[in-house]
Protein backbone atom coordinates (compact mmCIF):
# COMPACT_ATOMS: atom_id res chain seq x y z
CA UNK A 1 143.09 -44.58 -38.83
CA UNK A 2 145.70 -44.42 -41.44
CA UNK A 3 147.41 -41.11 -42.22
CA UNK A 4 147.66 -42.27 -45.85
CA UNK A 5 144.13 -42.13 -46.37
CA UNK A 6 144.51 -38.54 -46.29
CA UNK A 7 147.04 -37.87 -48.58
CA UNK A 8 150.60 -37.41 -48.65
CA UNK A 9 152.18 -33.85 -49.38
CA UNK A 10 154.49 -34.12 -52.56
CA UNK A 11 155.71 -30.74 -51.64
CA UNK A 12 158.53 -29.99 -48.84
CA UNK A 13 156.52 -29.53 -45.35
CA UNK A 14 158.13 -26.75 -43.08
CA UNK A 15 158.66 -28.13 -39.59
CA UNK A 16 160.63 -24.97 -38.01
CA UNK A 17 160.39 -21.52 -39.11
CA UNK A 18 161.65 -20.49 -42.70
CA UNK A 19 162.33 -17.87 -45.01
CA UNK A 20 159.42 -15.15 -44.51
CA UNK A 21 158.56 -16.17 -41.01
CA UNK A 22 161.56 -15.94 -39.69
CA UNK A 23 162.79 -14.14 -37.05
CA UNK A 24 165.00 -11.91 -38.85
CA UNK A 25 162.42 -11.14 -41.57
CA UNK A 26 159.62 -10.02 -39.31
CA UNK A 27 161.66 -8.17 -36.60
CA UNK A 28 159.75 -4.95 -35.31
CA UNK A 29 156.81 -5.39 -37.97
CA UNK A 30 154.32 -5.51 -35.19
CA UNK A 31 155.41 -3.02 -32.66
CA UNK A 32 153.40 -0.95 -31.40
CA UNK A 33 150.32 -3.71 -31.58
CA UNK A 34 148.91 -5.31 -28.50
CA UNK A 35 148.09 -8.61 -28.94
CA UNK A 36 145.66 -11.51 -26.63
CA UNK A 37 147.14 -15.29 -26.79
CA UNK A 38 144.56 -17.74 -24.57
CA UNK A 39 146.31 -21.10 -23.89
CA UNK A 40 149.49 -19.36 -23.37
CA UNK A 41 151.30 -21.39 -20.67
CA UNK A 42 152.83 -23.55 -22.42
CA UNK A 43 153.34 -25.14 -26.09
CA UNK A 44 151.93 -23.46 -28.59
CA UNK A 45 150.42 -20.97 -26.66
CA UNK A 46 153.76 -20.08 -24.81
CA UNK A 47 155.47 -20.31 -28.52
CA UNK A 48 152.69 -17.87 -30.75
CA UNK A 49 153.54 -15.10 -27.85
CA UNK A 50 156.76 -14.67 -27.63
CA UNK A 51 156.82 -14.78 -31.67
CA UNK A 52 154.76 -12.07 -31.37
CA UNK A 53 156.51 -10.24 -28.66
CA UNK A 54 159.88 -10.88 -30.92
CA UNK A 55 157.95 -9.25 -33.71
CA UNK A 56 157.42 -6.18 -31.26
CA UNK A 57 153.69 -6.44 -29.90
CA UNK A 58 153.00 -5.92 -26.49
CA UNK A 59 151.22 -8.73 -25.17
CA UNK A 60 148.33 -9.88 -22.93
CA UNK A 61 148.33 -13.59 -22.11
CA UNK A 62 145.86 -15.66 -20.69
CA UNK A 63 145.71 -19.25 -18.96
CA UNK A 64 143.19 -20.84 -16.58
CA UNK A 65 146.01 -21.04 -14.21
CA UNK A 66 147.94 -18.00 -13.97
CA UNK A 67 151.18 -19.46 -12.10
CA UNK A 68 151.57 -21.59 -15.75
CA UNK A 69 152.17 -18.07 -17.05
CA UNK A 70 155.31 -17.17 -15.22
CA UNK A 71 157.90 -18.86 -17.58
CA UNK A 72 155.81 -17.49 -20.73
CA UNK A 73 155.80 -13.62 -19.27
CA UNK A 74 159.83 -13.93 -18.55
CA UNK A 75 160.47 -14.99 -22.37
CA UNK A 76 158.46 -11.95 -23.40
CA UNK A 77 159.94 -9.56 -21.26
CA UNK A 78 163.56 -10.03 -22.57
CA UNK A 79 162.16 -8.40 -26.22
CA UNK A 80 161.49 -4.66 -24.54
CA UNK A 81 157.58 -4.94 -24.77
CA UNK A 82 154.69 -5.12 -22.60
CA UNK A 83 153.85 -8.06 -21.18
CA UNK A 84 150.42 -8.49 -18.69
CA UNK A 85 148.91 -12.26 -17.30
CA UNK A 86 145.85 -13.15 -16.69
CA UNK A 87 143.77 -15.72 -14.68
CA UNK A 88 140.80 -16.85 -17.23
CA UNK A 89 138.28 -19.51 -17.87
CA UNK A 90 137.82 -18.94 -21.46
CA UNK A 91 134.42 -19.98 -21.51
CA UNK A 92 133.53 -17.55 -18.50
CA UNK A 93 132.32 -14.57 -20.72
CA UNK A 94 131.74 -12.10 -17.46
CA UNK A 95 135.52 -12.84 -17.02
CA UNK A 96 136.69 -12.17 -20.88
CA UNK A 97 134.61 -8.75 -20.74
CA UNK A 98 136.76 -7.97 -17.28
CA UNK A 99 140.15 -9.03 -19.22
CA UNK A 100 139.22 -7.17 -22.26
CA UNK A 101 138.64 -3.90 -20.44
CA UNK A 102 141.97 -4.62 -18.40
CA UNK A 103 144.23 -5.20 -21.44
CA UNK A 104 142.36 -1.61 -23.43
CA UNK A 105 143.56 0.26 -20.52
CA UNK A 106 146.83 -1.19 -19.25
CA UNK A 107 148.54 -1.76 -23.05
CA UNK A 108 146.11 -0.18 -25.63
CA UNK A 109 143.48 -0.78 -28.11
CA UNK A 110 143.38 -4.71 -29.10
CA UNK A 111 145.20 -5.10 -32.66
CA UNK A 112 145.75 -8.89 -32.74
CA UNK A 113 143.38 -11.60 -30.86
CA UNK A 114 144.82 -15.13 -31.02
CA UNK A 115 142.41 -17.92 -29.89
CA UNK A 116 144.36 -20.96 -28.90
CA UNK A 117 143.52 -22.37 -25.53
CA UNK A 118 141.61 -25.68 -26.37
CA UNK A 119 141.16 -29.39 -24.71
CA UNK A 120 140.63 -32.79 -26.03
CA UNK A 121 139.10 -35.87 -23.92
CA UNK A 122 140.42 -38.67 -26.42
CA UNK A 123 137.48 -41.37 -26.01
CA UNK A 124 134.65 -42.97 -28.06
CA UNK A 125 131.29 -40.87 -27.35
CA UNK A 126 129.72 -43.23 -25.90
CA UNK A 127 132.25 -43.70 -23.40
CA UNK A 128 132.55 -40.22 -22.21
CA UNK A 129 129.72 -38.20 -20.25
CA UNK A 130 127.98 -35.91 -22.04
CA UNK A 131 129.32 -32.72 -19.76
CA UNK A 132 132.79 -33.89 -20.61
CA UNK A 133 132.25 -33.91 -24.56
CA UNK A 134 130.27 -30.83 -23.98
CA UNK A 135 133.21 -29.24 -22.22
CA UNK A 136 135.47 -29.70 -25.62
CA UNK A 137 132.41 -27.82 -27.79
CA UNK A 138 132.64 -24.57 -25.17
CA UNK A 139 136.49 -24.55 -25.02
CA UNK A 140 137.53 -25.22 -28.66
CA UNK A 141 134.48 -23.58 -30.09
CA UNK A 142 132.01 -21.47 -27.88
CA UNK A 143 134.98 -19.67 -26.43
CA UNK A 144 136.58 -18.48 -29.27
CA UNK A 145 133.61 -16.66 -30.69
CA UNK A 146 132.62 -15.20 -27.36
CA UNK A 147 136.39 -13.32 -27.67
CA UNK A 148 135.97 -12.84 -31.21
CA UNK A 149 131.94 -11.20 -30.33
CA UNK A 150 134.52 -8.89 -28.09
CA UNK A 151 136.93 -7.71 -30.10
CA UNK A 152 135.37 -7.68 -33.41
CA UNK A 153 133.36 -4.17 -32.24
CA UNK A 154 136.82 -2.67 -31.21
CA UNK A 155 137.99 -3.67 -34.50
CA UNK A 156 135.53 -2.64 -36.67
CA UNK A 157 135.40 1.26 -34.80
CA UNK A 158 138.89 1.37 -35.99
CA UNK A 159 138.67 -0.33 -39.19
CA UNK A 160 141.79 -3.08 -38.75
CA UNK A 161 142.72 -6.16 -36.51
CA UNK A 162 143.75 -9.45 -36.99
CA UNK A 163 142.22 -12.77 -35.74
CA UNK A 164 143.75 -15.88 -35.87
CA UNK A 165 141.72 -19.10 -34.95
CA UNK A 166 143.77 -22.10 -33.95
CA UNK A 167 142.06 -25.06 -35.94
CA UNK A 168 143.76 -28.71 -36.70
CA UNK A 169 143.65 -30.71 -39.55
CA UNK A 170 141.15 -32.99 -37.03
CA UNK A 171 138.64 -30.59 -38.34
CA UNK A 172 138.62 -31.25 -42.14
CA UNK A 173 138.57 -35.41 -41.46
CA UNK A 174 137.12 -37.68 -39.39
CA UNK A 175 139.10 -39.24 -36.57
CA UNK A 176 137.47 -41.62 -33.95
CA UNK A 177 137.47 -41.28 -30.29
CA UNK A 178 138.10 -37.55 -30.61
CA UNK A 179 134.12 -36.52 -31.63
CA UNK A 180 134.28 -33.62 -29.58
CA UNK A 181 137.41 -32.14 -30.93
CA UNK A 182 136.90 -32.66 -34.34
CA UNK A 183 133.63 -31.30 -34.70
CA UNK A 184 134.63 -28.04 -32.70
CA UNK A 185 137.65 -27.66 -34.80
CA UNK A 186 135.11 -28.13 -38.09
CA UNK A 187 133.01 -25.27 -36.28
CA UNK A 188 135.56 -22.91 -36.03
CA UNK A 189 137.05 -23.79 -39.33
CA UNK A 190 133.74 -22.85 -40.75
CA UNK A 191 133.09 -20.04 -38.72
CA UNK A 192 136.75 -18.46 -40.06
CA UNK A 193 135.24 -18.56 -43.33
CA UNK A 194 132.02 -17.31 -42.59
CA UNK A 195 133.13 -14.55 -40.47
CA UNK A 196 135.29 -12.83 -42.92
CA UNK A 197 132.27 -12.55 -45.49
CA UNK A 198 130.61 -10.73 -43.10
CA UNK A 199 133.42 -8.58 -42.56
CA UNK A 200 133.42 -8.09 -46.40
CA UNK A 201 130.20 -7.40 -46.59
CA UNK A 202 130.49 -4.62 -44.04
CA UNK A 203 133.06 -2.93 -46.35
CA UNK A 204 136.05 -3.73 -43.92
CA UNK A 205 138.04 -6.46 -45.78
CA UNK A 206 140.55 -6.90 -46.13
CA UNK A 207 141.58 -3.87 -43.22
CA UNK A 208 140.15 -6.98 -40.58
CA UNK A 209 141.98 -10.13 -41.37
CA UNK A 210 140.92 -13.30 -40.21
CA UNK A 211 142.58 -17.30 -40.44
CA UNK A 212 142.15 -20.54 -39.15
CA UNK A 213 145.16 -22.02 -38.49
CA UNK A 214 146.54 -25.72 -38.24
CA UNK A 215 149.47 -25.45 -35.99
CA UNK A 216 150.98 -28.45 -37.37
CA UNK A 217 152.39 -31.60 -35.61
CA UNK A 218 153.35 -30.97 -32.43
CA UNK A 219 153.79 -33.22 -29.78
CA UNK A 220 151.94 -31.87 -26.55
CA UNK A 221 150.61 -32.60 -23.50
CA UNK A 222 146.89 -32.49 -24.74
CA UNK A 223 147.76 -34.56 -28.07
CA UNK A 224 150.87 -36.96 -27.08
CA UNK A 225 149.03 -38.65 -24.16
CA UNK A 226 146.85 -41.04 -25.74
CA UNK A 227 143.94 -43.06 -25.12
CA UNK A 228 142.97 -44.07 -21.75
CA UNK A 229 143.17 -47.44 -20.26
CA UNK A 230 139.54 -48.48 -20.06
CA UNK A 231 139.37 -46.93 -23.66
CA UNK A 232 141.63 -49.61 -24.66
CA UNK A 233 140.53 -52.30 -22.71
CA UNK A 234 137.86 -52.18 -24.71
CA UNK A 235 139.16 -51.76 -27.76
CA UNK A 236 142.27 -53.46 -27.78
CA UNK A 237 145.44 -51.95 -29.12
CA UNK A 238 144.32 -49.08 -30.46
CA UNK A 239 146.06 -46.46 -33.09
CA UNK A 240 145.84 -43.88 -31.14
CA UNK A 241 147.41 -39.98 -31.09
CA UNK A 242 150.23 -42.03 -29.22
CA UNK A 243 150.84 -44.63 -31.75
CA UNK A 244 151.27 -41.37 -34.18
CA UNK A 245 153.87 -39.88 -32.00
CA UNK A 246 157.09 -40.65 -34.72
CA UNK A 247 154.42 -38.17 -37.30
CA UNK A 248 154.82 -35.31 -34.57
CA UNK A 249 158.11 -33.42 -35.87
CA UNK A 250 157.33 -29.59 -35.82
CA UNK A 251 158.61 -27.25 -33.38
CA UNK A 252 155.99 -24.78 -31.49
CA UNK A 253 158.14 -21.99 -33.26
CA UNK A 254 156.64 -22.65 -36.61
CA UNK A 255 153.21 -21.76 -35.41
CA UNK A 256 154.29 -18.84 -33.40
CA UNK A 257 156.27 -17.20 -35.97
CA UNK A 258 153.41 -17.67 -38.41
CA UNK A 259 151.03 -16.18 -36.10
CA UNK A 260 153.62 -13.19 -35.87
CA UNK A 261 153.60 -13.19 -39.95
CA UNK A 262 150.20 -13.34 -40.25
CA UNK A 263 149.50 -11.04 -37.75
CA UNK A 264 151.82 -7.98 -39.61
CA UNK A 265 149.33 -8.09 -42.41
CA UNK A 266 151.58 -9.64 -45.36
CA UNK A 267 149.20 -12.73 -45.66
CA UNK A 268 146.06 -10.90 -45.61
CA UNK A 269 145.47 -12.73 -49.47
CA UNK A 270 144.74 -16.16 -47.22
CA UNK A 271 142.43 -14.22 -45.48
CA UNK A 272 139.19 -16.03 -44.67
CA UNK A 273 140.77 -19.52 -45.05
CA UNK A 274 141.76 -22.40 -43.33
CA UNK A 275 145.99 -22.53 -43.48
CA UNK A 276 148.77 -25.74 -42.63
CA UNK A 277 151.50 -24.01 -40.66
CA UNK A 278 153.75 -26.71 -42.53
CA UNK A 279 152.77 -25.25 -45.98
CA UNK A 280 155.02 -22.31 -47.47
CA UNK A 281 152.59 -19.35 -47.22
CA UNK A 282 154.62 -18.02 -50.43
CA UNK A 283 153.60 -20.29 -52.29
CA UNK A 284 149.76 -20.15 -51.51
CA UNK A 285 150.50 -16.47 -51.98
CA UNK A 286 151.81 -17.35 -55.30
CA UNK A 287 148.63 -19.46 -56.83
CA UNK A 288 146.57 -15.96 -55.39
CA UNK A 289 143.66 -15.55 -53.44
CA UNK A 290 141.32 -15.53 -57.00
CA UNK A 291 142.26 -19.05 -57.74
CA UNK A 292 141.92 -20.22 -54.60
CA UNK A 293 138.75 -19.29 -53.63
CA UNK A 294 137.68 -20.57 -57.65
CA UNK A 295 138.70 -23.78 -56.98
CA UNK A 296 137.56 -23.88 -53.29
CA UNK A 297 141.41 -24.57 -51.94
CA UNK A 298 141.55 -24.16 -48.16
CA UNK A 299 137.97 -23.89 -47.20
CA UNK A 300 135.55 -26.83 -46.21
CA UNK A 301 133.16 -28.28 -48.58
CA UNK A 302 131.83 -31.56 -49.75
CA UNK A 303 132.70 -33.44 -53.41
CA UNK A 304 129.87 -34.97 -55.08
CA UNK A 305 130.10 -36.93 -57.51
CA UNK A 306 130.37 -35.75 -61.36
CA UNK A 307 127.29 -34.99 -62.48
CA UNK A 308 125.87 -33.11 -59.23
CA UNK A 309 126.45 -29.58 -57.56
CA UNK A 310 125.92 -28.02 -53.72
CA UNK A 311 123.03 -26.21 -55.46
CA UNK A 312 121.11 -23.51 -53.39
């Protein structure tokens, strides 16, 4: 795979927090908010909630492991909010309804809900079992819907919230040897979009924001450890997620403090769409959410060639 083929930005890329993400500008706009990170042991996860605790929120985090929590809780704690851990299997839905009810009574009504926990086996499909491949589809995709079919209700009795989806550019190309994670990043990509019609069509836009969200290039544990050894036995030397590594610049900070932006309601024009942490959200808010939904900017589709049209 060559990054190239892609595209290369011609614009500045952000790869730490700027200007109206920073710290400074969004101190205090979320207090009073409780907010649900999944993934939140470490990396991103870790990163999106203490952005959001620096913003103010009280916060309930979740990990499959709840000792990975301990470091994640402490950084919380030292900006005077909240802070409550719990054990969860994301894809165990008995469990989320437990958690749910937990977090309503111990902080408050859910305001913010960010799906991030996710897992990627990086191996051709025909390499992999089937129940491992299936595993990425319940994690990256299955789960976040099952906490978005929770807190959407909550949301919509009060008539506000924000969701924010943790995508990756995997979704919008194709990328072999990850099949399992690109096509449940593409499903919640779509399912961003999607959802927020529905919400509009309810007559709750834009009080119930929702984004998918690339959390740019950073290197972790479940992208920085390449292919595995039989994988490129196979298939020699391989250009792998490890091969990439030197592409892998941006600091966890950049998506946590645009989580924490996002999440204070001053994006709510990107609404519905699929976002690059690494992309100035002033200046999408500058082109406006009118042209970009005209010109189908941020969303998934498919370009024909001239002459034909995704007719109905």
């Amino acid at each position: 795979m060559d990054p190239a083929q892609f595209g290369l930005s011609t614009r500045p890329l952000q790869h730490a927090p700027y200007g109206p993400i920073s710290i400074e500008m969004l101190q205090g706009t979320n207090a009073g908010k409780v907010a649900v990170i999944t993934g939140a042991g470490r990396g991103i996860g870790a990163a999106i909630a203490a952005s959001l605790a620096k913003s103010g929120a009280d916060i309930a985090i979740l990990d499959l492991n709840i000792a990975n929590l301990a470091d994640t809780k402490k950084e919380c704690l030292t900006h005077n909010v909240k802070v409550e851990t719990f054990e969860c299997d994301v894809t165990d839905e008995a469990r989320l309804k437990e958690v749910f009810d937990k977090v309503e009574k111990q902080l408050g009504p859910i305001e913010i809900l960010v799906n991030n926990a996710g897992v990627l086996d990086q191996r051709p499909f025909i390499m992999s079992t089937f129940s491992s491949f299936w595993r990425q589809i319940e994690v990256n995709f299955k789960a976040p819907l099952m906490l978005v079919h929770n807190v959407l209700p909550l949301m919509r009795s009060r008539g506000h919230g924000c969701i924010i989806n943790i995508a990756s550019r995997s979704g919008t190309v194709d990328v072999p040897m990850t099949l399992g994670y690109v096509t449940s990043k593409a499903a919640l990509i779509r399912a961003t979009h999607t959802l927020q019609k529905e919400i509009e069509l309810d007559g709750l836009d834009p009080g119930i924001h929702m984004y998918a969200l690339h959390p740019g290039g950073v290197l972790s544990a479940m992208g920085g450890s390449g292919a595995a050894e039989d994988v490129k036995e196979k298939y020699g030397d391989i250009t792998d997620e490890e091969f990439y590594k030197d592409l892998f610049k941006d600091t966890p900070a950049l998506c946590g403090q645009t989580c924490a932006y996002l999440a204070t309601g001053r994006g709510k024009e990107l609404r519905g769409f699929y976002i690059d942490c690494r992309q100035d959200v002033s200046k999408l808010l500058e082109i406006g959410r009118e042209t970009l939904q005209k010109e189908n900017r941020n969303t998934l589709t498919v370009n024909f060639i001239d002459g034909y049209a995704n007719e109905p």
